[in-house]
N, C-alpha and C. Protein backbone atom coordinates (compact mmCIF):
# COMPACT_ATOMS: atom_id res chain seq x y z
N UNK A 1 11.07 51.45 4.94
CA UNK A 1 12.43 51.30 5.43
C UNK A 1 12.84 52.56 6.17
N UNK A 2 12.99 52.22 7.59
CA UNK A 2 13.20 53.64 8.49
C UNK A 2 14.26 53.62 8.75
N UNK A 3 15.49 52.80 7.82
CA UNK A 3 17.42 53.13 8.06
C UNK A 3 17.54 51.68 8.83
N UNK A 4 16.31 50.90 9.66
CA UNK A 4 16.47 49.92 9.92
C UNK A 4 17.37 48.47 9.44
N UNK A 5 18.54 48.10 9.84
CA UNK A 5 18.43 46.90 9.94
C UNK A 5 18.91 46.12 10.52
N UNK A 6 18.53 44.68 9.87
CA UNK A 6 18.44 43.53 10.42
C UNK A 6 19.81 42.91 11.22
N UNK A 7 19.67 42.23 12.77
CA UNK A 7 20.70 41.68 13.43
C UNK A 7 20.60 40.46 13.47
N UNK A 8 21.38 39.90 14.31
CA UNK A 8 20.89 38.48 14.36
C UNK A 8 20.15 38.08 15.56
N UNK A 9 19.64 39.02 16.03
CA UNK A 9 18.64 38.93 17.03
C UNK A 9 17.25 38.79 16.12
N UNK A 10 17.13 39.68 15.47
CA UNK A 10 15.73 40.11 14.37
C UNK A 10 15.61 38.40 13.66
N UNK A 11 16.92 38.03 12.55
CA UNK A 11 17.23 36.99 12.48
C UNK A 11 16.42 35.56 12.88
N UNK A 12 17.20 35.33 14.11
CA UNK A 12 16.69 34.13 14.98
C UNK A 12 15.17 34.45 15.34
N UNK A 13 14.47 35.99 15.45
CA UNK A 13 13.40 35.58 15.96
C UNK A 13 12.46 35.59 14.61
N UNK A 14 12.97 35.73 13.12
CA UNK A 14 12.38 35.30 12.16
C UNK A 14 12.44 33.65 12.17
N UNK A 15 13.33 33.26 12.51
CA UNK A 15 13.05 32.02 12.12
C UNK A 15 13.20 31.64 12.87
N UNK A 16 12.75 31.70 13.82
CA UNK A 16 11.95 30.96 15.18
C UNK A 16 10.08 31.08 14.90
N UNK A 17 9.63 31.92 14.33
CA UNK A 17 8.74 32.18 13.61
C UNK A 17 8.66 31.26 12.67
N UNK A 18 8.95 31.37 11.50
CA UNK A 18 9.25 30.17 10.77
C UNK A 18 9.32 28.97 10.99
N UNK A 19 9.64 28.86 12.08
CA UNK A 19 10.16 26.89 12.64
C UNK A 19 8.79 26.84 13.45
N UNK A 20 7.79 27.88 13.92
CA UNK A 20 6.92 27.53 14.60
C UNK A 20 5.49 27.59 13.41
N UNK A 21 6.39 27.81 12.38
CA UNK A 21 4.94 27.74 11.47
C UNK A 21 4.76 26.73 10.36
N UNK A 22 6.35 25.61 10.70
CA UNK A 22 6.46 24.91 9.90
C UNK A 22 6.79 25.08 8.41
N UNK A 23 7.66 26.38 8.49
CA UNK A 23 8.17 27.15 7.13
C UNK A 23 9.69 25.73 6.86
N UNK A 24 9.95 25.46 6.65
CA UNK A 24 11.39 24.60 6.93
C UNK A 24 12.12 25.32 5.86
N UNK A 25 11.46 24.97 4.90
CA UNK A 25 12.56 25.89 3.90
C UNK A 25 12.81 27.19 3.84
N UNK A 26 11.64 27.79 3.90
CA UNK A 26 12.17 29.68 4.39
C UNK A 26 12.91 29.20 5.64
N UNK A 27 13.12 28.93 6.62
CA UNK A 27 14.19 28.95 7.74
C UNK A 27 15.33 28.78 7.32
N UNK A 28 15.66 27.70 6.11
CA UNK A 28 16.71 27.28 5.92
C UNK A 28 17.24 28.41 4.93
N UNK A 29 16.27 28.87 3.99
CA UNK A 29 16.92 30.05 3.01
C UNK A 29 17.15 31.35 4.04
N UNK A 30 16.61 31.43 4.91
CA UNK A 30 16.98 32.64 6.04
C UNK A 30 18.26 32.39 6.15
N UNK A 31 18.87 31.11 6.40
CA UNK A 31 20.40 31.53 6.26
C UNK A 31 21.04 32.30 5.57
N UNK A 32 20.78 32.06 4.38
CA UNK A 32 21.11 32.48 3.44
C UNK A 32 21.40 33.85 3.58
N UNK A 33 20.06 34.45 3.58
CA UNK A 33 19.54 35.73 3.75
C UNK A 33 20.55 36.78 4.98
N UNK A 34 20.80 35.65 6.15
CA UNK A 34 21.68 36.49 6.72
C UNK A 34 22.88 36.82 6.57
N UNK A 35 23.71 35.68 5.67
CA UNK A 35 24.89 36.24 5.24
C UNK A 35 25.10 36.91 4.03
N UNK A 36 23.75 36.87 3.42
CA UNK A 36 23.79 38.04 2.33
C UNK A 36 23.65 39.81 2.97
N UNK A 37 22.93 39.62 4.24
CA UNK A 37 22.56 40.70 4.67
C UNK A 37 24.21 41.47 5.41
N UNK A 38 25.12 40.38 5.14
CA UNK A 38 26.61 40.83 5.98
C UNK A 38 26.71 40.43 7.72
N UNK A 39 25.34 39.89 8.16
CA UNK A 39 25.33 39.09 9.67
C UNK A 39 26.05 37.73 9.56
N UNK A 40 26.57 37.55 10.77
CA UNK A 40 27.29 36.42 10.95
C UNK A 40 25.75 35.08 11.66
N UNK A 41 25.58 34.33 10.74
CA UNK A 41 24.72 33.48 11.82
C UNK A 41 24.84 32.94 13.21
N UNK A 42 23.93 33.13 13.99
CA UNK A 42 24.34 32.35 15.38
C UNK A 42 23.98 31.09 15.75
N UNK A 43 24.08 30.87 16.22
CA UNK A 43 23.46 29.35 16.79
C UNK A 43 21.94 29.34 16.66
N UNK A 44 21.28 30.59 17.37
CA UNK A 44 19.59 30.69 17.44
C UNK A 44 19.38 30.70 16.23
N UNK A 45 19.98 31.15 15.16
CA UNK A 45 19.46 31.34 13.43
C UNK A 45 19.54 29.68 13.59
N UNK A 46 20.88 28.84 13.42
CA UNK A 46 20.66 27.87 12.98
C UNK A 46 19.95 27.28 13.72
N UNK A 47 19.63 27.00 15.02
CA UNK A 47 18.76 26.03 15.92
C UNK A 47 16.92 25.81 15.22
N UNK A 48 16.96 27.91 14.95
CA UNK A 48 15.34 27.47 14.57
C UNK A 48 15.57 26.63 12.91
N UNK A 49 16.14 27.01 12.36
CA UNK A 49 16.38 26.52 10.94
C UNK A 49 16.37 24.86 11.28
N UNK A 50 17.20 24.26 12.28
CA UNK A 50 17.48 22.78 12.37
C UNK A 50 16.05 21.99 13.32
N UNK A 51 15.66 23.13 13.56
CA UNK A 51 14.21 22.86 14.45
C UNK A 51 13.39 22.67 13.78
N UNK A 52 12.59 23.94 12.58
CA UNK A 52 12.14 23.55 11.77
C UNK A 52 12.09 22.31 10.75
N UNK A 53 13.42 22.24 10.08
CA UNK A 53 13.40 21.10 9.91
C UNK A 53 13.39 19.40 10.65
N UNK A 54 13.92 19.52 11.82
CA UNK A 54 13.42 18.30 12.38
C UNK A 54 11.93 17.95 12.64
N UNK A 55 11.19 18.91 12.56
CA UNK A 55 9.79 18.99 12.81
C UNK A 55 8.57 18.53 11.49
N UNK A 56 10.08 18.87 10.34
CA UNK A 56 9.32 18.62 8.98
C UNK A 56 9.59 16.92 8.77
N UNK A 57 11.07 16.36 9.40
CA UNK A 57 11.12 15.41 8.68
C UNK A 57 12.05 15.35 8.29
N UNK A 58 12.92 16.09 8.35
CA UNK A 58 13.95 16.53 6.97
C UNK A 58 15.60 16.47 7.95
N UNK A 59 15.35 14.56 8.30
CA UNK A 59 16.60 14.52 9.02
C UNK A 59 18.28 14.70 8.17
N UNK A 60 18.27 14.68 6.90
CA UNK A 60 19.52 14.99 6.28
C UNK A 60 19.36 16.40 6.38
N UNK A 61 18.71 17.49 5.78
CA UNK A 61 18.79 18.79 6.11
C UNK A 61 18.96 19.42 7.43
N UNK A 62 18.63 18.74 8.45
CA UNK A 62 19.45 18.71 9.54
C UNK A 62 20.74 18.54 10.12
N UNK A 63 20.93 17.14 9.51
CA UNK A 63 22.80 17.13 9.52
C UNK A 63 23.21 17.88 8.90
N UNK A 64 22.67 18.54 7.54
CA UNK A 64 23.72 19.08 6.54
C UNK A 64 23.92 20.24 7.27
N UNK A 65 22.88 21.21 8.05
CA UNK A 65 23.05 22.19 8.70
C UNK A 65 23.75 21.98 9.85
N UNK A 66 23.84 21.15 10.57
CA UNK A 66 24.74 20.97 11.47
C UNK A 66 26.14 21.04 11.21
N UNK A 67 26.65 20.36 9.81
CA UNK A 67 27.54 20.66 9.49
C UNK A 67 28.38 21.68 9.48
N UNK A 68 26.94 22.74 8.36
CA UNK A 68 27.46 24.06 7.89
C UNK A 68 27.87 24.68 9.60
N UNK A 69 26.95 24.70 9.75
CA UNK A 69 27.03 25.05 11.29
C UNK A 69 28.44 25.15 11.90
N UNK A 70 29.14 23.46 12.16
CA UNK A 70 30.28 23.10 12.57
C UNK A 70 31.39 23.74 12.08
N UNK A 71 31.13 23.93 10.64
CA UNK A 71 32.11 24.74 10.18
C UNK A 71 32.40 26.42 10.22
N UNK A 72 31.08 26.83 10.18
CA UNK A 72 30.95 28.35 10.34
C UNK A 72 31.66 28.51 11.84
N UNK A 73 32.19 27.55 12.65
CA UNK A 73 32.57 27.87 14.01
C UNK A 73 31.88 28.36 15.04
N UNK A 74 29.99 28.68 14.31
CA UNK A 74 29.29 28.80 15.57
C UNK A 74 29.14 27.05 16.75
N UNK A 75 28.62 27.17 17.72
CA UNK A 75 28.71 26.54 18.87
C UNK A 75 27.42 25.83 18.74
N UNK A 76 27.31 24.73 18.62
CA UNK A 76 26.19 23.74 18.60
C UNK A 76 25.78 23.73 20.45
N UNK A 77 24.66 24.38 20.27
CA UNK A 77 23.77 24.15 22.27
C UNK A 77 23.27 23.00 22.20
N UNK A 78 22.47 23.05 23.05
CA UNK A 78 21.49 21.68 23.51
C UNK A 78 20.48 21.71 22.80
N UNK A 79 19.60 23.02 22.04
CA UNK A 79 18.68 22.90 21.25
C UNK A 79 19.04 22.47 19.69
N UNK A 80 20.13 23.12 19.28
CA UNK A 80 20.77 22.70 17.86
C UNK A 80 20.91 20.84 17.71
N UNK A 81 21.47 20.43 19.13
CA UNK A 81 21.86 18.96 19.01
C UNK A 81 20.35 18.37 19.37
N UNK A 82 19.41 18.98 20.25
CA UNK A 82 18.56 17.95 20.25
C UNK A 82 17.35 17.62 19.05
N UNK A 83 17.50 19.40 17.92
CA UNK A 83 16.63 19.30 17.02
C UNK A 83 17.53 17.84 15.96
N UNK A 84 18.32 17.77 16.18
CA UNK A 84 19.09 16.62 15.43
C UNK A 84 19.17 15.48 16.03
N UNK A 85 18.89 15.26 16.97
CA UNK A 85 18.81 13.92 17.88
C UNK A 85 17.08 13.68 17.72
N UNK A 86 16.56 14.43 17.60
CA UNK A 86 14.64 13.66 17.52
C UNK A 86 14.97 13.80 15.82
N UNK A 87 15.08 14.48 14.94
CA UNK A 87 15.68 14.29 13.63
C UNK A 87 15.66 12.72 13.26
N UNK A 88 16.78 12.17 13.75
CA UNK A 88 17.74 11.05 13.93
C UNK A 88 16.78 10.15 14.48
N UNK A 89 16.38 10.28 15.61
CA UNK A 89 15.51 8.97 16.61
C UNK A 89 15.11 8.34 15.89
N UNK A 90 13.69 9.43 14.91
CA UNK A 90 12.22 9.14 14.40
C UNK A 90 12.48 9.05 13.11
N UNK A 91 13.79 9.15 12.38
CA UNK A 91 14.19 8.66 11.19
C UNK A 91 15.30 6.83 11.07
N UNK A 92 14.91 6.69 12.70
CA UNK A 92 15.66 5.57 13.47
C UNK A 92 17.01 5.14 12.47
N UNK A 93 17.61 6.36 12.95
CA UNK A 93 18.91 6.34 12.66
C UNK A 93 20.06 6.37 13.44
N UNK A 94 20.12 4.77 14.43
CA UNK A 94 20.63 4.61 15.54
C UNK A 94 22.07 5.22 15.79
N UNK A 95 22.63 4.93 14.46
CA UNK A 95 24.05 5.63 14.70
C UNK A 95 24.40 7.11 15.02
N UNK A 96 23.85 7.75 13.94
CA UNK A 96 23.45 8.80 14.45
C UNK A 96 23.22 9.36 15.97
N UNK A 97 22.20 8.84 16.53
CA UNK A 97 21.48 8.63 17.40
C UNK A 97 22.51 9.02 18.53
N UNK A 98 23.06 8.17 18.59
CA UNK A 98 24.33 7.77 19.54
C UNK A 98 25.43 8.69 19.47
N UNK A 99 25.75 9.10 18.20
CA UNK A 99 26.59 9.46 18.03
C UNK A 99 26.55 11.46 18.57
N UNK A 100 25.23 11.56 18.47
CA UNK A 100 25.20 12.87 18.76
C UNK A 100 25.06 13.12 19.91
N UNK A 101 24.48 12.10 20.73
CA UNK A 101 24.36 12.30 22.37
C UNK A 101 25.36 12.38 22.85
N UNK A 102 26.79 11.21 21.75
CA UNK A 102 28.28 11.25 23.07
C UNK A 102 28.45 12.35 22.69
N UNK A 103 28.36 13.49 21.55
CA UNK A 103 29.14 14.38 21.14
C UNK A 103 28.84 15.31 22.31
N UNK A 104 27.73 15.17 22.67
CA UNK A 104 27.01 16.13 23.37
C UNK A 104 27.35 15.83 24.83
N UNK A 105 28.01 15.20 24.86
CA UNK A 105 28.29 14.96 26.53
C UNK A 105 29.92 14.63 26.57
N UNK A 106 30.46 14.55 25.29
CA UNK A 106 31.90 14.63 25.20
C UNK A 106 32.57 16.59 25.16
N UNK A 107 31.39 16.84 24.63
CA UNK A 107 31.83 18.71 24.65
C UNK A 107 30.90 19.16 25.77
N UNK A 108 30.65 18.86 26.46
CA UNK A 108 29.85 19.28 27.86
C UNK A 108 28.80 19.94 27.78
N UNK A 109 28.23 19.49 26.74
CA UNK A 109 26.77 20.10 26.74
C UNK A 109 26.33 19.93 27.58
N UNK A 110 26.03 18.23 27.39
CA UNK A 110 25.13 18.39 28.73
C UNK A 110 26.11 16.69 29.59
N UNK A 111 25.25 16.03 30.31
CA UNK A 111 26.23 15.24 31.34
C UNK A 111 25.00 14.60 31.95
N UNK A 112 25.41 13.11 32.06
CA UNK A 112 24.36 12.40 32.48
C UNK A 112 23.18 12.73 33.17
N UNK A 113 23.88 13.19 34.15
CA UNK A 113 22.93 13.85 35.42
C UNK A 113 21.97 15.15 35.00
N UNK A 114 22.39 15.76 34.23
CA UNK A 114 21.90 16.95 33.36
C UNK A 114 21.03 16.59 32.19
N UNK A 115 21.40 15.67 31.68
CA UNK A 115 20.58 15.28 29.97
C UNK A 115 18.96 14.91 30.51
N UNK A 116 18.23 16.04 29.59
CA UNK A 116 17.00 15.76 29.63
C UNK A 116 16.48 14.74 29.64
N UNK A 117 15.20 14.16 30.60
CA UNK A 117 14.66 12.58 30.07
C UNK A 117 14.18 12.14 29.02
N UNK A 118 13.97 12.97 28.28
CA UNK A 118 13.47 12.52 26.97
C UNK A 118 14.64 12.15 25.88
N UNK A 119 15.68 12.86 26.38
CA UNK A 119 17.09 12.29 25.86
C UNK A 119 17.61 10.96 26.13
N UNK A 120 17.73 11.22 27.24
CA UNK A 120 17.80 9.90 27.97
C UNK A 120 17.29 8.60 27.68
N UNK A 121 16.03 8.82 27.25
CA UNK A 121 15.58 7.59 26.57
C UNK A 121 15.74 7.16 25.34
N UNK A 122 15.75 8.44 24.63
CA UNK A 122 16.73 8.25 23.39
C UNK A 122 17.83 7.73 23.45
N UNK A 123 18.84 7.93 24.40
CA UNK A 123 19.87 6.76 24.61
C UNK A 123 20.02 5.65 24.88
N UNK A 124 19.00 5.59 25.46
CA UNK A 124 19.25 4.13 25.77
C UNK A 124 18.41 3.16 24.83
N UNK A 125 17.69 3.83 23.85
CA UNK A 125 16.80 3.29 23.04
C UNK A 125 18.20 3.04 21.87
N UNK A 126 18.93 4.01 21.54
CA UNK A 126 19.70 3.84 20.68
C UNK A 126 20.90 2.73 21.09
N UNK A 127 21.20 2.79 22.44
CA UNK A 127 21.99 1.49 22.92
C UNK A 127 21.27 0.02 22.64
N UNK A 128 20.07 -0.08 23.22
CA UNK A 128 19.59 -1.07 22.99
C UNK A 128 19.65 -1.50 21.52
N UNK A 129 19.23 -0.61 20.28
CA UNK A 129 19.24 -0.68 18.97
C UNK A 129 20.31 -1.31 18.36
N UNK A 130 21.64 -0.77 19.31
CA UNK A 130 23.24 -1.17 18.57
C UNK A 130 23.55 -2.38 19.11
N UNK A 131 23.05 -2.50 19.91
CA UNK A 131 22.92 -3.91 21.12
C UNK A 131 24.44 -3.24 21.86
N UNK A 132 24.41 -2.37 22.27
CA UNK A 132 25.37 -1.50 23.18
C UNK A 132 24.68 -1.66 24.72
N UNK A 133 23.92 -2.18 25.06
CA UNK A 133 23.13 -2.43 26.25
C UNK A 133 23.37 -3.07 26.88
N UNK A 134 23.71 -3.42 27.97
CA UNK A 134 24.48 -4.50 28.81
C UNK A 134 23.35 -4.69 29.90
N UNK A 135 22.23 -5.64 30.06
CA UNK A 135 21.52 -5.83 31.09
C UNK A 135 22.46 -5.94 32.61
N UNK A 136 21.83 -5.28 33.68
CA UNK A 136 23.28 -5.73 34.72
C UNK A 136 22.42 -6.74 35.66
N UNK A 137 23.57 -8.03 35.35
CA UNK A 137 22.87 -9.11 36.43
C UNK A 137 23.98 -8.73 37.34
N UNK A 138 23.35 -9.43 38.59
CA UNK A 138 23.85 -9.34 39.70
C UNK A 138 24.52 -10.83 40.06
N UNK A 139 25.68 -10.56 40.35
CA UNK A 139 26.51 -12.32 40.29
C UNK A 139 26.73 -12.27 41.47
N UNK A 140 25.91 -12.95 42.56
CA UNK A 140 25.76 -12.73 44.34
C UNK A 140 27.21 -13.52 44.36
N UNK A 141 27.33 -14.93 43.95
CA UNK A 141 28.17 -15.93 44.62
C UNK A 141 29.59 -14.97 44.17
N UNK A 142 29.90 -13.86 42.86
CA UNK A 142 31.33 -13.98 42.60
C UNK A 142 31.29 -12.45 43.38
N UNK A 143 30.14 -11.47 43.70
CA UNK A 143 30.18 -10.42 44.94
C UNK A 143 30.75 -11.09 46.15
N UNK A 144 30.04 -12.27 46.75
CA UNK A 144 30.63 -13.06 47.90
C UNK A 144 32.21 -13.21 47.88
N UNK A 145 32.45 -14.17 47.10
CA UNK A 145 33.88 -14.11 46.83
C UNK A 145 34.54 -13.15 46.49
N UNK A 146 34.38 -12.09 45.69
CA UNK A 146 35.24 -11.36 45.83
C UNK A 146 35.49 -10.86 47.28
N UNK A 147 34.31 -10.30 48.07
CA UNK A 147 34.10 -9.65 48.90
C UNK A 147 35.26 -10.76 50.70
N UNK A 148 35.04 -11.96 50.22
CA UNK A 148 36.05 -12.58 51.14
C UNK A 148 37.53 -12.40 50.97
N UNK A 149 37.84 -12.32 49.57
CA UNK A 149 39.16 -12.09 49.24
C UNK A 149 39.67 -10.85 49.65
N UNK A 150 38.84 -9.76 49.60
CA UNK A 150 38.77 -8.63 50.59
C UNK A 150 39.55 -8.40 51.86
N UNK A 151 38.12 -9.43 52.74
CA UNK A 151 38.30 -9.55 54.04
C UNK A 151 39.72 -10.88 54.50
N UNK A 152 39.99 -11.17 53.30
CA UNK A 152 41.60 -12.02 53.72
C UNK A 152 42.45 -11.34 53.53
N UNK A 153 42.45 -10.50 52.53
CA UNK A 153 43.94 -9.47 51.89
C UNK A 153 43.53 -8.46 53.70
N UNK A 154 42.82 -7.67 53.83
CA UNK A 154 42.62 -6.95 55.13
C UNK A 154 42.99 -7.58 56.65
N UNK A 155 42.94 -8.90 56.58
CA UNK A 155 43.27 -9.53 57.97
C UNK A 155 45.10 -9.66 57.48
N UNK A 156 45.55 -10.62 56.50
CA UNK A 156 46.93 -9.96 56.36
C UNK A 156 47.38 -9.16 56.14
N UNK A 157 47.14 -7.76 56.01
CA UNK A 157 48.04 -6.47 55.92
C UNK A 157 47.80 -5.93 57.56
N UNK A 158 46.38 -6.36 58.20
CA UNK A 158 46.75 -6.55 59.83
C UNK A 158 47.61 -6.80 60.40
N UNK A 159 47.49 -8.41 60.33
CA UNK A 159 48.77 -9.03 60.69
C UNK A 159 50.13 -8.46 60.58
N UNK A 160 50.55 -8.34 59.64
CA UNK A 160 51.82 -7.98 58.87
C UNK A 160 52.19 -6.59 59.87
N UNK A 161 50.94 -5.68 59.66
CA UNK A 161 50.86 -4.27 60.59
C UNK A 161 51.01 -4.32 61.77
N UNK A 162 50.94 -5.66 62.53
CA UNK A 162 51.10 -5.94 64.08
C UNK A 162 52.49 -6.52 64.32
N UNK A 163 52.73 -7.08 63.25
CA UNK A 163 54.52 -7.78 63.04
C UNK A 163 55.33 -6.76 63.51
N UNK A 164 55.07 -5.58 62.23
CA UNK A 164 56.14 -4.80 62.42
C UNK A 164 56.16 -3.98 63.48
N UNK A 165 54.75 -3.59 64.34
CA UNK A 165 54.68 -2.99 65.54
C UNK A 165 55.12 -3.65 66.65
N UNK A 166 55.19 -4.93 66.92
CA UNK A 166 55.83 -5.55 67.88
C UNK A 166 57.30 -5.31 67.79
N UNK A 167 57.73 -5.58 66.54
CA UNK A 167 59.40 -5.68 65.99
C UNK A 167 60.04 -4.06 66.81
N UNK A 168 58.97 -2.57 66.30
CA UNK A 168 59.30 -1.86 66.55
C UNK A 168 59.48 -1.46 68.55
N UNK A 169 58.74 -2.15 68.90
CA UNK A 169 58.61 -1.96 70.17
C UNK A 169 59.36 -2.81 70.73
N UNK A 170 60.03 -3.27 70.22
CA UNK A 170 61.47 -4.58 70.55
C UNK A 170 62.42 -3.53 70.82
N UNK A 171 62.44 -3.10 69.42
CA UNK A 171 63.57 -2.02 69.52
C UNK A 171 63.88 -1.00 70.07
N UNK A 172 62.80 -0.74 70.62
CA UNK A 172 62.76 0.73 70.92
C UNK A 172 62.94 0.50 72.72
């Protein structure tokens, strides 16, 4: 001990270590460890901790950390939500499922155009699951019609637009 210690940089890259060695539970007691040590956890502590465990299997120890998480007021990223979204998938826990992607695109994580493809398919796998899926047919004849009702409302507000331009040029 050279007066050294531990941040939450040191922290996260312990248990990022851990989550890559398939420690799940030392990651998760590393929490521990850091608020015994007087560090505030960050997101990277919990991500590898929720990583690890999604990797083990251990989709409730995932939510539960998400929780703690939610409450400690650190900031759930895109890695925290997605170690809980493959969690969730592969424990086909559709609600879930769903539920963490809107969260994640209701707090701007991430946004259609942005969400990874592998997410992506997770969504729509989880739509399909809830039967939230809406195949889109294409209804040519009620496109047609609408599309004439269109072009009739547009020829009378013409009209109407030429009324009053004549009227005005009466007057004038």
């Amino acid at each position: 001990e050279a007066g050294l210690q531990p941040d939450s940089y040191s922290f996260a890259a312990l248990g990022a270590a851990y989550s890559n060695a398939g420690e799940w539970r030392r990651a998760v007691e590393l929490l521990e460890r850091v608020e015994a040590a007087g560090v505030t956890p960050t997101t990277h502590v919990f991500g590898a901790a929720m990583s690890a465990c999604a990797k083990a299997g251990e989709t409730a120890e995932v939510l539960r950390l998400l929780g703690v998480m939610r409450e400690s007021g650190a900031a759930a990223d895109l890695g925290c939500y997605g170690a809980a979204v493959h969690a969730c998938f592969h424990a086909q826990m559709w609600d879930e499922v769903y539920g963490l992607l809107y969260d994640m695109r209701r707090k701007g994580i991430t946004t259609p155009e942005s969400m990874p493809p592998h997410l992506k398919g997770m969504w729509k796998q989880a739509q399909k699951q809830l039967g939230l899926a809406q195949p889109r047919v294409i209804d040519r004849a009620a496109k047609k019609r609408k599309w004439l009702l269109l072009q009739e409302e547009l020829k009378k507000k013409r009209a109407a637009f030429r009324k009053k331009s004549r009227a005005r040029a009466r007057k004038g």
